[in-house]
PDB file of N, CA and C in Angstrom:
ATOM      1  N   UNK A   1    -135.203-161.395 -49.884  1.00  0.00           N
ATOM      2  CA  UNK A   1    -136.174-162.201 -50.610  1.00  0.00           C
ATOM      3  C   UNK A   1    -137.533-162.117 -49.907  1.00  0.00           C
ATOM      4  N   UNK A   2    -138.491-162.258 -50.657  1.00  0.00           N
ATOM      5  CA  UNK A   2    -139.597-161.642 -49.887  1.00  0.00           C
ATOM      6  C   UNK A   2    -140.852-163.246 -49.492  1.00  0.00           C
ATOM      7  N   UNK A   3    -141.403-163.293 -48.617  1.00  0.00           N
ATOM      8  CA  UNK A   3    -141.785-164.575 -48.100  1.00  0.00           C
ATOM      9  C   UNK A   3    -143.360-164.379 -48.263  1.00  0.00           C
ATOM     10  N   UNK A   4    -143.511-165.493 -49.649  1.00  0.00           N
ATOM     11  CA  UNK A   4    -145.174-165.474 -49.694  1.00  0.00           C
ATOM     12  C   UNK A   4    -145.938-165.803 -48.732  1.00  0.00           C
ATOM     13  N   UNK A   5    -145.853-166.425 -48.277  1.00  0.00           N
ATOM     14  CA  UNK A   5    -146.155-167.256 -47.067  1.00  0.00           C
ATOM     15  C   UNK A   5    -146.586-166.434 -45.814  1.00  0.00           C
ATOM     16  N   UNK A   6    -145.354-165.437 -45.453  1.00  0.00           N
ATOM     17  CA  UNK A   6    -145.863-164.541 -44.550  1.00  0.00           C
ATOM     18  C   UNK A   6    -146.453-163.659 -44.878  1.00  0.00           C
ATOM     19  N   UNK A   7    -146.277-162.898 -45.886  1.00  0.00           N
ATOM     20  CA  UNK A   7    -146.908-162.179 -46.191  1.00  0.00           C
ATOM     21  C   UNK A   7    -148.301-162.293 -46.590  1.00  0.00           C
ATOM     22  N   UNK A   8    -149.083-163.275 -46.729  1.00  0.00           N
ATOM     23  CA  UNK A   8    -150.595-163.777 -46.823  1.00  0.00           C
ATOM     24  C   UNK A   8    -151.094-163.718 -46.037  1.00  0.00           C
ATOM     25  N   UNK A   9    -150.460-164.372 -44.790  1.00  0.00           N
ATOM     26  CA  UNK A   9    -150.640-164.201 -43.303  1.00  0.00           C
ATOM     27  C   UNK A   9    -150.844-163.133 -42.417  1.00  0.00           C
ATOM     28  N   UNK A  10    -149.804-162.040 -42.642  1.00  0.00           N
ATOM     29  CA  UNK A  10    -150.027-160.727 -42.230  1.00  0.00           C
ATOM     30  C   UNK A  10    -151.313-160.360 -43.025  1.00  0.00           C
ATOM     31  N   UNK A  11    -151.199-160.647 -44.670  1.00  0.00           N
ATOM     32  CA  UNK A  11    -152.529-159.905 -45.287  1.00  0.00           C
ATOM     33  C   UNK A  11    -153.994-160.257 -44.497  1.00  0.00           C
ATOM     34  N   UNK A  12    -154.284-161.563 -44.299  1.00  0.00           N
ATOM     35  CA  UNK A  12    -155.279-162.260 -43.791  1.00  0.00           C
ATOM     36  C   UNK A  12    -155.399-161.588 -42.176  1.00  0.00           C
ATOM     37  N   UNK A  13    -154.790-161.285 -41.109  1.00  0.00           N
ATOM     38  CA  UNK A  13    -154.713-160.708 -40.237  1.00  0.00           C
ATOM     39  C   UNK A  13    -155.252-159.312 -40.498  1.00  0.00           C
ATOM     40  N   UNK A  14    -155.074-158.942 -41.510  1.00  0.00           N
ATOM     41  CA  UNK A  14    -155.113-157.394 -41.535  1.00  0.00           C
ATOM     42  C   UNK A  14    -156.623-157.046 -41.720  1.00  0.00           C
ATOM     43  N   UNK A  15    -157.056-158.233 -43.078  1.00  0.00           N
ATOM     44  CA  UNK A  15    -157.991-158.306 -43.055  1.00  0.00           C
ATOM     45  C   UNK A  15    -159.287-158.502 -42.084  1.00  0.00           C
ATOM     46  N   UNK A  16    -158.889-159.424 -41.622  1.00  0.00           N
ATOM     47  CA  UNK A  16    -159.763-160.417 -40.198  1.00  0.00           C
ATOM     48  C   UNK A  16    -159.811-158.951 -39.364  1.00  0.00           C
ATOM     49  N   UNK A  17    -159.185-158.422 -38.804  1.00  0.00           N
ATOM     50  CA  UNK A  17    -159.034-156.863 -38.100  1.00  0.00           C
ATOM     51  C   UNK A  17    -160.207-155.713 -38.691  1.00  0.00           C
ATOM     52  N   UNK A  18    -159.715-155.903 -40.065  1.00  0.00           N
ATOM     53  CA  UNK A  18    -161.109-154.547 -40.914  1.00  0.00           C
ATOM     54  C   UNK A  18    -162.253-155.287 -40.902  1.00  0.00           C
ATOM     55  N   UNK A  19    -162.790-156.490 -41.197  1.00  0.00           N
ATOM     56  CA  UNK A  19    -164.056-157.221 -40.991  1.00  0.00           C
ATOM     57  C   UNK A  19    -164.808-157.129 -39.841  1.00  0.00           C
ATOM     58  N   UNK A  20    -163.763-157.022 -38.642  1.00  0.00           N
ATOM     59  CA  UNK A  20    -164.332-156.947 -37.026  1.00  0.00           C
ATOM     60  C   UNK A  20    -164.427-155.472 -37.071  1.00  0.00           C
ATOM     61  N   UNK A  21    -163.822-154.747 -37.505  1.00  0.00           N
ATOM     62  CA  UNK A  21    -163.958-153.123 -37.153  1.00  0.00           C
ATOM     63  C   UNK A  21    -164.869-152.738 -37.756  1.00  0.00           C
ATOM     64  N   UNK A  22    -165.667-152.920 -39.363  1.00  0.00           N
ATOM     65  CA  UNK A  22    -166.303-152.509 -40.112  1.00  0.00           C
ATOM     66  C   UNK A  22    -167.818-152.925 -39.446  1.00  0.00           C
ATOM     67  N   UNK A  23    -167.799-154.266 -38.946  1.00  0.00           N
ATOM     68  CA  UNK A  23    -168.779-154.936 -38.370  1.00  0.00           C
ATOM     69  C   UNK A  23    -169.862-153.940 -37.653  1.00  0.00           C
ATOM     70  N   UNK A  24    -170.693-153.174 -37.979  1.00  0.00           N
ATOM     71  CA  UNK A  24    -171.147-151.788 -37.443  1.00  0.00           C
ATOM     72  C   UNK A  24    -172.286-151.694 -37.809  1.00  0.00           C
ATOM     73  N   UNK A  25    -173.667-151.663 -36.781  1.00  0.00           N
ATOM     74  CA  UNK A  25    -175.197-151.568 -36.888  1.00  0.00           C
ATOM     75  C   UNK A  25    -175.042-150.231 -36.236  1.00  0.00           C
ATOM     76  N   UNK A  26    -176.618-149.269 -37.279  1.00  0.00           N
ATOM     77  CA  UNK A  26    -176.811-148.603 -36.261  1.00  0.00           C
ATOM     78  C   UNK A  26    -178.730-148.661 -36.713  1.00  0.00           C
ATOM     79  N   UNK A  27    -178.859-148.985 -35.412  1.00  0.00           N
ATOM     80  CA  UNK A  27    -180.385-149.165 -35.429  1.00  0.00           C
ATOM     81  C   UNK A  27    -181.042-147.616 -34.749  1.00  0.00           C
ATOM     82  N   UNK A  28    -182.270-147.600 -35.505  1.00  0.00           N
ATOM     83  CA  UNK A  28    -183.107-146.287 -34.236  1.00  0.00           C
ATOM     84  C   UNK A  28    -183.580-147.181 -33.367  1.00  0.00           C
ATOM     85  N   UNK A  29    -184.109-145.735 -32.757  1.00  0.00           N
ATOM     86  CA  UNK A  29    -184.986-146.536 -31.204  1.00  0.00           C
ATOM     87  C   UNK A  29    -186.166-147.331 -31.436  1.00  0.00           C
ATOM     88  N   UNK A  30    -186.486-146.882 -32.478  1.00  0.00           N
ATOM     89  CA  UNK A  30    -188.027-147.751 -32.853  1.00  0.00           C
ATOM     90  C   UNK A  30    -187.727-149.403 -33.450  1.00  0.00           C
ATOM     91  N   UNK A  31    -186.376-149.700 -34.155  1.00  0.00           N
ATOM     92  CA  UNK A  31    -186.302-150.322 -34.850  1.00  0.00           C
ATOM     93  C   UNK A  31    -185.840-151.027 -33.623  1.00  0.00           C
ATOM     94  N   UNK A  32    -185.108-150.670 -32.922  1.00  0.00           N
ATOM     95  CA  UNK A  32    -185.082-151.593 -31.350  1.00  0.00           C
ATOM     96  C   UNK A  32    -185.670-152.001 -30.632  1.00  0.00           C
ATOM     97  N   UNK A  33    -186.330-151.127 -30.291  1.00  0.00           N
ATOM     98  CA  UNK A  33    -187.905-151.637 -29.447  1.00  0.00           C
ATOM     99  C   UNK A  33    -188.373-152.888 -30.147  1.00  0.00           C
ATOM    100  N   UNK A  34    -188.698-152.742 -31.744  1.00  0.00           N
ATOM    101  CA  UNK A  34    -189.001-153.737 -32.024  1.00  0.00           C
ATOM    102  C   UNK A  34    -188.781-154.914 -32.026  1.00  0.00           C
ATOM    103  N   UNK A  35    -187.471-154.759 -32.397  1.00  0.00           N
ATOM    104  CA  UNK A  35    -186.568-155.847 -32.649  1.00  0.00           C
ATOM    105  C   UNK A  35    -185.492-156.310 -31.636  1.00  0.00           C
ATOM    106  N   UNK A  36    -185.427-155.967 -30.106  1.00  0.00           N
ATOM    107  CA  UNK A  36    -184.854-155.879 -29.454  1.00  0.00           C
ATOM    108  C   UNK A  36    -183.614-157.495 -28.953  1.00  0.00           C
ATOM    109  N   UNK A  37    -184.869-158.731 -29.525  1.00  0.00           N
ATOM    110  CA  UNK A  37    -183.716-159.678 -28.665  1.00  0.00           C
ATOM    111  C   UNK A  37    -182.578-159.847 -30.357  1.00  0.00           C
ATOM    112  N   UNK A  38    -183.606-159.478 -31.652  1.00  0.00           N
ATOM    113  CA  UNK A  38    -182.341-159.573 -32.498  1.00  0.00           C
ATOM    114  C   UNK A  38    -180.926-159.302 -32.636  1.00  0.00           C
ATOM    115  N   UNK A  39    -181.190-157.925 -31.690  1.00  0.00           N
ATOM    116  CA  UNK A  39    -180.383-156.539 -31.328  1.00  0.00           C
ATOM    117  C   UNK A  39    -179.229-157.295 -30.463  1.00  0.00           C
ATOM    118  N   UNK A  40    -179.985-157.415 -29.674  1.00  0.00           N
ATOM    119  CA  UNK A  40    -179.222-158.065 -28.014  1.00  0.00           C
ATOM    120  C   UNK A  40    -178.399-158.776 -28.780  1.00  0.00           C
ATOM    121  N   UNK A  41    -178.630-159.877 -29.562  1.00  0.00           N
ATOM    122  CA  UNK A  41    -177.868-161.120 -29.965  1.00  0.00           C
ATOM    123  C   UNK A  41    -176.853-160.785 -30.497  1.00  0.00           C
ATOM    124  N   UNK A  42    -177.120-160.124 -31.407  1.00  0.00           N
ATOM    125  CA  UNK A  42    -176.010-159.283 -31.950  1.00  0.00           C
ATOM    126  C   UNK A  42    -174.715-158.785 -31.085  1.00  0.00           C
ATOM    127  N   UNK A  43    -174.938-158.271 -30.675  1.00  0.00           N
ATOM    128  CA  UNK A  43    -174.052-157.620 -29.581  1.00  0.00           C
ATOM    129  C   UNK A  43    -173.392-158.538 -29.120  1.00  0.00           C
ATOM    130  N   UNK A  44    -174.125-159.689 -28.019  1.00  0.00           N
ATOM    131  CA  UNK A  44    -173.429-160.754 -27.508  1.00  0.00           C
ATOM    132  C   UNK A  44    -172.632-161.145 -28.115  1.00  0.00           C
ATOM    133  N   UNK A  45    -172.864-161.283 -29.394  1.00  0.00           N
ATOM    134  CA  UNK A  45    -172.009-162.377 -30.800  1.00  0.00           C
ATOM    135  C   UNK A  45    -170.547-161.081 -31.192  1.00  0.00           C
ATOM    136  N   UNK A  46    -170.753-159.764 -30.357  1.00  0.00           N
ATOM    137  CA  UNK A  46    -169.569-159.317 -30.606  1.00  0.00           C
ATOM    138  C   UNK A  46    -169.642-158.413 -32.232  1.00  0.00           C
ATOM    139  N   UNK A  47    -170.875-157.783 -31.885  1.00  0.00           N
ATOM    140  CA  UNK A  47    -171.182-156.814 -33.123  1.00  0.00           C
ATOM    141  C   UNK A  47    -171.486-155.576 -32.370  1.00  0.00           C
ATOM    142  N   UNK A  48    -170.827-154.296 -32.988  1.00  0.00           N
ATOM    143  CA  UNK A  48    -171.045-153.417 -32.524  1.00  0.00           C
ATOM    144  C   UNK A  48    -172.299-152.953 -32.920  1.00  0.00           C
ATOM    145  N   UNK A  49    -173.076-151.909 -31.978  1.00  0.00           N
ATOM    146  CA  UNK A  49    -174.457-151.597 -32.164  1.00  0.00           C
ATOM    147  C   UNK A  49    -174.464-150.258 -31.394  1.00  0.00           C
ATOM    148  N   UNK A  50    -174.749-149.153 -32.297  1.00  0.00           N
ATOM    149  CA  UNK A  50    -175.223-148.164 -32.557  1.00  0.00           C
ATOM    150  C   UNK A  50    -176.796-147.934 -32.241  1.00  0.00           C
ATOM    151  N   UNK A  51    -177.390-147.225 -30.807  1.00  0.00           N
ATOM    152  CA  UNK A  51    -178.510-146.788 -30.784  1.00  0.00           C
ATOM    153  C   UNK A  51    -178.212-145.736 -31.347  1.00  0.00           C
ATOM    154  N   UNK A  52    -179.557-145.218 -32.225  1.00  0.00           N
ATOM    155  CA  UNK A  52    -179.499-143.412 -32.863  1.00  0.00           C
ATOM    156  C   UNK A  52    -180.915-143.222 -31.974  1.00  0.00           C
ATOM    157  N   UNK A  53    -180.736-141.952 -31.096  1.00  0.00           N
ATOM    158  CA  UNK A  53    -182.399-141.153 -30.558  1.00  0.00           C
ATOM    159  C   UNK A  53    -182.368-139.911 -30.784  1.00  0.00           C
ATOM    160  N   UNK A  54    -183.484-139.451 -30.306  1.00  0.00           N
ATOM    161  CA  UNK A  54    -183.473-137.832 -30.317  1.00  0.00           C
ATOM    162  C   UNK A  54    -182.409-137.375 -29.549  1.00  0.00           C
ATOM    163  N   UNK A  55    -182.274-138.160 -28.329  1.00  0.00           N
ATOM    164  CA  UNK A  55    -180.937-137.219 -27.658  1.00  0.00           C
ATOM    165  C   UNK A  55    -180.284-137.799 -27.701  1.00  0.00           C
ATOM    166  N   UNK A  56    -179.067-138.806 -28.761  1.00  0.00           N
ATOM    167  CA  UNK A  56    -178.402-139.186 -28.925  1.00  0.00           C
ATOM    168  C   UNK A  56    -177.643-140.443 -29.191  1.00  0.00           C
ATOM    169  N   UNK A  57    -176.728-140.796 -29.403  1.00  0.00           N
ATOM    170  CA  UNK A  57    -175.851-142.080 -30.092  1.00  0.00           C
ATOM    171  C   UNK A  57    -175.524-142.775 -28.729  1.00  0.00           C
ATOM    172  N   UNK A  58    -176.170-144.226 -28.338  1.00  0.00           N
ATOM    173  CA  UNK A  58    -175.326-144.908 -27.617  1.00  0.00           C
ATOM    174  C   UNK A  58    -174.642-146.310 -28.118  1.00  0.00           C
ATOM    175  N   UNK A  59    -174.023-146.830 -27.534  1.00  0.00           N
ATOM    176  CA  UNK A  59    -173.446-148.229 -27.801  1.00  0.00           C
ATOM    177  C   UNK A  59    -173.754-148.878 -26.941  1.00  0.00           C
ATOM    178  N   UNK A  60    -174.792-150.010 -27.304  1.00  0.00           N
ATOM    179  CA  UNK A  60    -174.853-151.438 -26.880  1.00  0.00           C
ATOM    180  C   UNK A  60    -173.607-152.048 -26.755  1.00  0.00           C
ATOM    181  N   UNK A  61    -173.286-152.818 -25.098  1.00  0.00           N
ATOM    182  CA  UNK A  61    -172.760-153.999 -25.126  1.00  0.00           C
ATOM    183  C   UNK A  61    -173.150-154.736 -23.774  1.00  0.00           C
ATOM    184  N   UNK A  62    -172.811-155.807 -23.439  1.00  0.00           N
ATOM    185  CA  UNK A  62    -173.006-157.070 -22.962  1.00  0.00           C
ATOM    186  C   UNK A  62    -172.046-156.572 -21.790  1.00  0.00           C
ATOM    187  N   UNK A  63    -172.838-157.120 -20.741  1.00  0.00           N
ATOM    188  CA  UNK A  63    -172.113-156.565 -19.378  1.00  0.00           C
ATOM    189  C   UNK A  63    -171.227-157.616 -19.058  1.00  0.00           C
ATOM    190  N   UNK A  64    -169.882-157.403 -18.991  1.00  0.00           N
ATOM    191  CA  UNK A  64    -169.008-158.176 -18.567  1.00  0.00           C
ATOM    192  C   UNK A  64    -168.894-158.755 -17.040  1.00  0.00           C
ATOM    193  N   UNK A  65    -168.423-159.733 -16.858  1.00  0.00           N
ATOM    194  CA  UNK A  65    -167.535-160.145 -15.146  1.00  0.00           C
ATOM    195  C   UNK A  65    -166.843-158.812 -14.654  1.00  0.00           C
ATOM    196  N   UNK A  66    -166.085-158.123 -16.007  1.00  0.00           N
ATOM    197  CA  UNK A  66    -165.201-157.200 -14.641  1.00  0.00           C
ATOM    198  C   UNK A  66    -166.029-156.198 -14.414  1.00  0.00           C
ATOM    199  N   UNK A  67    -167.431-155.647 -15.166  1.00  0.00           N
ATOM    200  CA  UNK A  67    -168.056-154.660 -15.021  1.00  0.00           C
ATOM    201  C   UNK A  67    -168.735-154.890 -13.365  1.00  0.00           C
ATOM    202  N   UNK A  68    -169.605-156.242 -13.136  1.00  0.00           N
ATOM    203  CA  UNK A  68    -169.970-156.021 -11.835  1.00  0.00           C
ATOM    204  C   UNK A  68    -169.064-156.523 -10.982  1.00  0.00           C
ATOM    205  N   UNK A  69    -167.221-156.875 -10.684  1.00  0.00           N
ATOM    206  CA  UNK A  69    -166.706-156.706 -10.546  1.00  0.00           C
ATOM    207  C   UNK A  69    -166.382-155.640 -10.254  1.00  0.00           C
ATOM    208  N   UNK A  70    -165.963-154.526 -10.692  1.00  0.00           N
ATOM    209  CA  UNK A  70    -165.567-153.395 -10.652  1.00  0.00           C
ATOM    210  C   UNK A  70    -167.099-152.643  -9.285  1.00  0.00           C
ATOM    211  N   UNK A  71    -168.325-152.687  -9.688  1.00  0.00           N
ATOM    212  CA  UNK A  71    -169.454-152.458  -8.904  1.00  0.00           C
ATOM    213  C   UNK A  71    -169.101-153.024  -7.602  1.00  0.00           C
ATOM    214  N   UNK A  72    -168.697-154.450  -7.304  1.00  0.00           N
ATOM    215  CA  UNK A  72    -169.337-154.651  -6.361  1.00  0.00           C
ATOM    216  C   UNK A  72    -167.915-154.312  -5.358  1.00  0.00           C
ATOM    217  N   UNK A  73    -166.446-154.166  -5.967  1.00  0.00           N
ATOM    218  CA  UNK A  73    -165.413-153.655  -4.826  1.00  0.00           C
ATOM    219  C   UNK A  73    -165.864-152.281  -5.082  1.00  0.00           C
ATOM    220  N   UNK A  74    -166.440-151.058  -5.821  1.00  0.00           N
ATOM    221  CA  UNK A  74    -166.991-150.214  -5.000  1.00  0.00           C
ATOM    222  C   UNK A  74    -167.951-149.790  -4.249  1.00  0.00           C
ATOM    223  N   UNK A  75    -168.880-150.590  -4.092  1.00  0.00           N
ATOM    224  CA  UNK A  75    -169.640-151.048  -2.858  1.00  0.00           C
ATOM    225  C   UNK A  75    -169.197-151.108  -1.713  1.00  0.00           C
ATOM    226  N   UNK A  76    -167.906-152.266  -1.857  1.00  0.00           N
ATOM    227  CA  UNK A  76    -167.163-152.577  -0.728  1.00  0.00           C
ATOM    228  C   UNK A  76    -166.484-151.507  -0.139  1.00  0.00           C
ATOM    229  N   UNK A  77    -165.565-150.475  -1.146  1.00  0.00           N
ATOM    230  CA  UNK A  77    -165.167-149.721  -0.615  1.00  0.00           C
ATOM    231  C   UNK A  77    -166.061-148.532  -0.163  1.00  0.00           C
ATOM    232  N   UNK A  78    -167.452-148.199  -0.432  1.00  0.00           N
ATOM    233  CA  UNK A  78    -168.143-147.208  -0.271  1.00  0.00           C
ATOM    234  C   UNK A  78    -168.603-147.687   2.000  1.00  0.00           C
ATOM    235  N   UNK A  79    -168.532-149.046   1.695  1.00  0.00           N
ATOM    236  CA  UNK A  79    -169.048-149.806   3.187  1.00  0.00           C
ATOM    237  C   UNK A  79    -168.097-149.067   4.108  1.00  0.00           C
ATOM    238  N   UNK A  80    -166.914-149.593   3.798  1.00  0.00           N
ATOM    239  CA  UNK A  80    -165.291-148.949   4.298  1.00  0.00           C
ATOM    240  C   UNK A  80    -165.668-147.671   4.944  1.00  0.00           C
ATOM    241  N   UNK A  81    -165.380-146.796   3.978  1.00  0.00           N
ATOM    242  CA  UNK A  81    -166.275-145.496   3.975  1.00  0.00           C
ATOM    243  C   UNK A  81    -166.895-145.129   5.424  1.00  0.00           C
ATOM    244  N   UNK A  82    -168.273-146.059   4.966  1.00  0.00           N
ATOM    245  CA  UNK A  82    -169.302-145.566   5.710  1.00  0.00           C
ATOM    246  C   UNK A  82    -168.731-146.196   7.378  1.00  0.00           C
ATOM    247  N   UNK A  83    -167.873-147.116   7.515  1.00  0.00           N
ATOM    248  CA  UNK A  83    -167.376-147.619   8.776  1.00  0.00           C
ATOM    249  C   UNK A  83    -166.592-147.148   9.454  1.00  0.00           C
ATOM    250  N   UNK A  84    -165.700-146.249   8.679  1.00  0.00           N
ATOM    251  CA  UNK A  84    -164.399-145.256   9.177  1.00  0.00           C
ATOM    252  C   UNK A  84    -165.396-143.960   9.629  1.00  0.00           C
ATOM    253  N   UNK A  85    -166.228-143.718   8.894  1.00  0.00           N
ATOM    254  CA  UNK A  85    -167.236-142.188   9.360  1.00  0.00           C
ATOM    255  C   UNK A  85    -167.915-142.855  10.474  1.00  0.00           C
ATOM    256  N   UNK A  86    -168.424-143.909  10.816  1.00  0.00           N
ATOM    257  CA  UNK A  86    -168.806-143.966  12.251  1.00  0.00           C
ATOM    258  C   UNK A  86    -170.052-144.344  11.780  1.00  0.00           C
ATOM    259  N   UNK A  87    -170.855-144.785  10.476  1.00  0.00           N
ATOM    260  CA  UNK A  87    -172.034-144.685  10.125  1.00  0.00           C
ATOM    261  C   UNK A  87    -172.884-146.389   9.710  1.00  0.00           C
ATOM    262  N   UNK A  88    -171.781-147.172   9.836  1.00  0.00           N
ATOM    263  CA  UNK A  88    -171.857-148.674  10.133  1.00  0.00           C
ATOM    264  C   UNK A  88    -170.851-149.304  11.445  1.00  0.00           C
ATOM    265  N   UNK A  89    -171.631-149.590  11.988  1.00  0.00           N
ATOM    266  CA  UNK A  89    -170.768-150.611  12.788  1.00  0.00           C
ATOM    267  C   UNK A  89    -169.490-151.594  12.529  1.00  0.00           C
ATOM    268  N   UNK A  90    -168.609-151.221  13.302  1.00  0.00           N
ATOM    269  CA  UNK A  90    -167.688-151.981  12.694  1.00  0.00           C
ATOM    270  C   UNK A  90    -167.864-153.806  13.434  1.00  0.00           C
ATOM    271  N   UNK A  91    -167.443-154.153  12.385  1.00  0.00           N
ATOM    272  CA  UNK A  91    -167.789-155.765  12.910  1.00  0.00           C
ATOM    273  C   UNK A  91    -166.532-156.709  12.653  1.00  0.00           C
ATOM    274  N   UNK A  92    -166.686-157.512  13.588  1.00  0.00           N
ATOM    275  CA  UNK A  92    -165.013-158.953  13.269  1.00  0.00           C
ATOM    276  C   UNK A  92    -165.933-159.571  12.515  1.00  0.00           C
ATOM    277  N   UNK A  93    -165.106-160.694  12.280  1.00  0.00           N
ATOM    278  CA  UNK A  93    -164.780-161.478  11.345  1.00  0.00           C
ATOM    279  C   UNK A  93    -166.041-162.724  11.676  1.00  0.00           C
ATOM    280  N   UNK A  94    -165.945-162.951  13.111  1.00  0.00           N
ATOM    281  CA  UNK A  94    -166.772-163.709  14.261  1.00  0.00           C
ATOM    282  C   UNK A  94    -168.008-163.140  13.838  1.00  0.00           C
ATOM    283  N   UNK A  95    -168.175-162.081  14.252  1.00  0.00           N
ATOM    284  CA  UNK A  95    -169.626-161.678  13.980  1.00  0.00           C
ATOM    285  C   UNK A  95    -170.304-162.197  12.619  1.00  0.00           C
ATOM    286  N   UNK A  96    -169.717-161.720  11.476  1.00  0.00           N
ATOM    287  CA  UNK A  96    -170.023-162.416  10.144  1.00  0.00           C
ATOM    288  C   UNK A  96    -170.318-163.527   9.953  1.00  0.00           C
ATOM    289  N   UNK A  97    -169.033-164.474  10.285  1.00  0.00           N
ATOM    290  CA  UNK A  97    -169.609-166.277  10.300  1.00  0.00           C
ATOM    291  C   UNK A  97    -170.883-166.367  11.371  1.00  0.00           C
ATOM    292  N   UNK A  98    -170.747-165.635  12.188  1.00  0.00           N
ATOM    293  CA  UNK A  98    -172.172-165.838  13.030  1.00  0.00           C
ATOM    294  C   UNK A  98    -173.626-165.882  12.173  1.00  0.00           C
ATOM    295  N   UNK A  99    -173.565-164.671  11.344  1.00  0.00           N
ATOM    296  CA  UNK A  99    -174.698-164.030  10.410  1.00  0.00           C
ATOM    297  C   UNK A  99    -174.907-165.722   9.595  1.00  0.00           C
ATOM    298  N   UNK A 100    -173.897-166.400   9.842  1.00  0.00           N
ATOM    299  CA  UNK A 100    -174.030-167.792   8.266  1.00  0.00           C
ATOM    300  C   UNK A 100    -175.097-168.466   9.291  1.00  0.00           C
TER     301      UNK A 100
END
């Protein structure tokens, strides 16, 4: 027996899914420049955005937590790095709270 009920539900899901996917700007560069915090907002609000230039298609988005996340442990590990090559001083723990 077939269940109206769910099946509206799945439909409405399916839908809600193609509305967010279809959701698709593509602005030129000029029309950005101009219009740039419209642009921005957009994006934030979770709209995809299409730059078109002479050299090419990018996508706008909104810099996340894990993006400078991700930056700043490779920083950390680039420090590492530079401490095992002999090219920073290695320092305790002491020394640091000292720096406070």
């Amino acid at each position: 027996m077939l269940n109206i009920s769910n099946l509206c539900t799945k439909l409405d899901t399916i839908c809600y899914i193609c509305k967010i996917r279809t959701k698709m700007e593509v602005v030129s560069a000029r029309n950005f420049r101009a219009n740039q915090t419209n642009i921005l907002t957009k994006a934030l609000k979770g709209e995809s955005i299409l730059l078109s230039s002479r050299i090419g298609m990018f996508k706008i988005t909104p810099v996340t937590e894990e993006d400078t996340l991700t930056t700043r442990i490779c920083n950390g590990l680039k420090q590492v790095k530079m401490i095992q090559e002999g090219k920073l001083p290695r320092r305790t723990i002491q020394d640091m709270l000292d720096e406070l």
